[in-house]
C-alpha atoms as a PDB file:
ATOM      1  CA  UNK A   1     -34.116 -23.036  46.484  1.00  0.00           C
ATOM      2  CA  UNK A   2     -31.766 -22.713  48.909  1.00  0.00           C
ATOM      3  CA  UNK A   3     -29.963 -25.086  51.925  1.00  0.00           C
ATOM      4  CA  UNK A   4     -31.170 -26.208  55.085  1.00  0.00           C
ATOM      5  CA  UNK A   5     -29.216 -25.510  58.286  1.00  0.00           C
ATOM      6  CA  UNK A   6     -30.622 -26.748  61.271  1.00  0.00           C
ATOM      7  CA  UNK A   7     -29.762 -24.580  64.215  1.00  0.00           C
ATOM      8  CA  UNK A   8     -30.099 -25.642  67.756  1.00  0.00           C
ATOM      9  CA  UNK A   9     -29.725 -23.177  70.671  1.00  0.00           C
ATOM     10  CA  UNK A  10     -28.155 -20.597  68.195  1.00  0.00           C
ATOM     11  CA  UNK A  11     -25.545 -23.158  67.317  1.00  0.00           C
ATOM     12  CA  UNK A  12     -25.540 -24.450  63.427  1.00  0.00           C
ATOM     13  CA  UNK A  13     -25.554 -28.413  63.694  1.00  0.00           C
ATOM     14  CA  UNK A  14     -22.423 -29.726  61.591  1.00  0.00           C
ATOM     15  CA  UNK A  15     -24.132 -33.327  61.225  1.00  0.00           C
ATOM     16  CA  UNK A  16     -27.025 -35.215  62.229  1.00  0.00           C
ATOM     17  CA  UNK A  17     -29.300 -38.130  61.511  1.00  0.00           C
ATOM     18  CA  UNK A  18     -32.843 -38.281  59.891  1.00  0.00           C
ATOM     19  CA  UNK A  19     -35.854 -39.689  60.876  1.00  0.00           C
ATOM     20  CA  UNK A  20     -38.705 -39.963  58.918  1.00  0.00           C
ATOM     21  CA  UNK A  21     -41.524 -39.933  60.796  1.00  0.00           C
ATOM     22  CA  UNK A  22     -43.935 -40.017  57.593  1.00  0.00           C
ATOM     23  CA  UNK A  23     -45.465 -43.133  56.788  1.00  0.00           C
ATOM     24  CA  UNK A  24     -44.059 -43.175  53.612  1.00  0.00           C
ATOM     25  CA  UNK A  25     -40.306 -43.154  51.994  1.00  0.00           C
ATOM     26  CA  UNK A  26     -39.145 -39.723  50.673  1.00  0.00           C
ATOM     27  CA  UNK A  27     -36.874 -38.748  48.381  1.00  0.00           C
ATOM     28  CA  UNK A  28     -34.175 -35.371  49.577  1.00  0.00           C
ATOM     29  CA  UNK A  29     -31.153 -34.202  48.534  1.00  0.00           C
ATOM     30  CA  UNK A  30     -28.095 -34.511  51.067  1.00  0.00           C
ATOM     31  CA  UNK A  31     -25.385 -33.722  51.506  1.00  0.00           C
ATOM     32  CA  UNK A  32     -23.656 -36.312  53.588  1.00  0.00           C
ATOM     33  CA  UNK A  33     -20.466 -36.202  56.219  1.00  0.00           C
ATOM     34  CA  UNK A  34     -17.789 -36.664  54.314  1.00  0.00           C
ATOM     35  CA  UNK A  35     -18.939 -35.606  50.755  1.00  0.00           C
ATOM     36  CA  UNK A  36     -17.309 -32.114  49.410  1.00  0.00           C
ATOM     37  CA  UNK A  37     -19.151 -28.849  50.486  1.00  0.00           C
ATOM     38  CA  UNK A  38     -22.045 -27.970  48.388  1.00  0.00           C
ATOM     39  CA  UNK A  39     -22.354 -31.594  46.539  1.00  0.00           C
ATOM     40  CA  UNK A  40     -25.263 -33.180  46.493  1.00  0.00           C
ATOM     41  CA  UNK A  41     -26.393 -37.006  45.790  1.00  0.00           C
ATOM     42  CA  UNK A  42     -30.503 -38.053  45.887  1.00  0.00           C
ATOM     43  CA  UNK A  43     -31.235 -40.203  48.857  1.00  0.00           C
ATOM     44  CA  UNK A  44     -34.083 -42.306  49.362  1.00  0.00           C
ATOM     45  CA  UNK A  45     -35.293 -41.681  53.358  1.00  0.00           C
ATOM     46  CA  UNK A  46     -37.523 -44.963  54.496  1.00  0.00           C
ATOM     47  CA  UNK A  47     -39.821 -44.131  57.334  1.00  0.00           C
ATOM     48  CA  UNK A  48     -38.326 -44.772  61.009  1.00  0.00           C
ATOM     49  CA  UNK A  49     -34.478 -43.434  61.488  1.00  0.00           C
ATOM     50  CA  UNK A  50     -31.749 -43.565  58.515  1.00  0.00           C
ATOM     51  CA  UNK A  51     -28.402 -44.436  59.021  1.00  0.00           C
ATOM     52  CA  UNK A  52     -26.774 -41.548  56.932  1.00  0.00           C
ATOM     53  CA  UNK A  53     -24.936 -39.099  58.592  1.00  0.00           C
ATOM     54  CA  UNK A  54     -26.632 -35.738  57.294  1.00  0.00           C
ATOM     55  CA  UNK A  55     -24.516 -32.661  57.051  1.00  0.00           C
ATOM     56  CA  UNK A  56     -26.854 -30.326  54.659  1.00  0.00           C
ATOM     57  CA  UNK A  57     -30.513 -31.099  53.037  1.00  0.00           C
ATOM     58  CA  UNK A  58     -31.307 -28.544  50.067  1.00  0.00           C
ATOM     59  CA  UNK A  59     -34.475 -27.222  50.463  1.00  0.00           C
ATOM     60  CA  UNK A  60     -37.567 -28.966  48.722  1.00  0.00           C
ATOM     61  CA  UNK A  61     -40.752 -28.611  48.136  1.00  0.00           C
ATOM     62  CA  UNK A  62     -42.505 -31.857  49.193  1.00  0.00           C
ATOM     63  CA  UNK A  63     -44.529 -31.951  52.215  1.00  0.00           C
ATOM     64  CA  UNK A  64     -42.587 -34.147  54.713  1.00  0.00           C
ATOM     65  CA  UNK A  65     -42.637 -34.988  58.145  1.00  0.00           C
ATOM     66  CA  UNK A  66     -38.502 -35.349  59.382  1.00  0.00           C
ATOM     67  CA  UNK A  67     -37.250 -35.510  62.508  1.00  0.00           C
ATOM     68  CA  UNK A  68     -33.543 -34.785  63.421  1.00  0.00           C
ATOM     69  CA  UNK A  69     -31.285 -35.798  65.915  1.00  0.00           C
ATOM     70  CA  UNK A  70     -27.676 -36.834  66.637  1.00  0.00           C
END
């Protein structure tokens, strides 16, 4: 397992939003803007867009369908 960095035009995104465009909640691991590098907490993503602020999500297995954006 590793972490997910989502690069955009060769440019690593520092933080973004998530939008679950599933049609059912998910569960990832985050970790969010203003938490300490490399800490993680469980959050539960509800379909539609989330109002955390997303700085890393460590890599899963589930089958998902996210969207990001800022």
């Amino acid at each position: 397992m590793g972490v997910i960095f989502l690069r955009f035009l060769g440019v690593t995104l520092t933080v973004f939003s998530i939008k679950n465009d599933g049609e059912t909640a998910v569960v990832l691991e985050v970790n969010l803007w203003g938490m300490e590098p490399g800490k993680f907490v469980a959050t539960r993503f509800e379909t539609g867009w989330n109002p955390e602020i997303v700085r890393e999500i460590k890599q899963t297995s589930i089958n998902a369908t996210l969207v990001w954006g800022y």
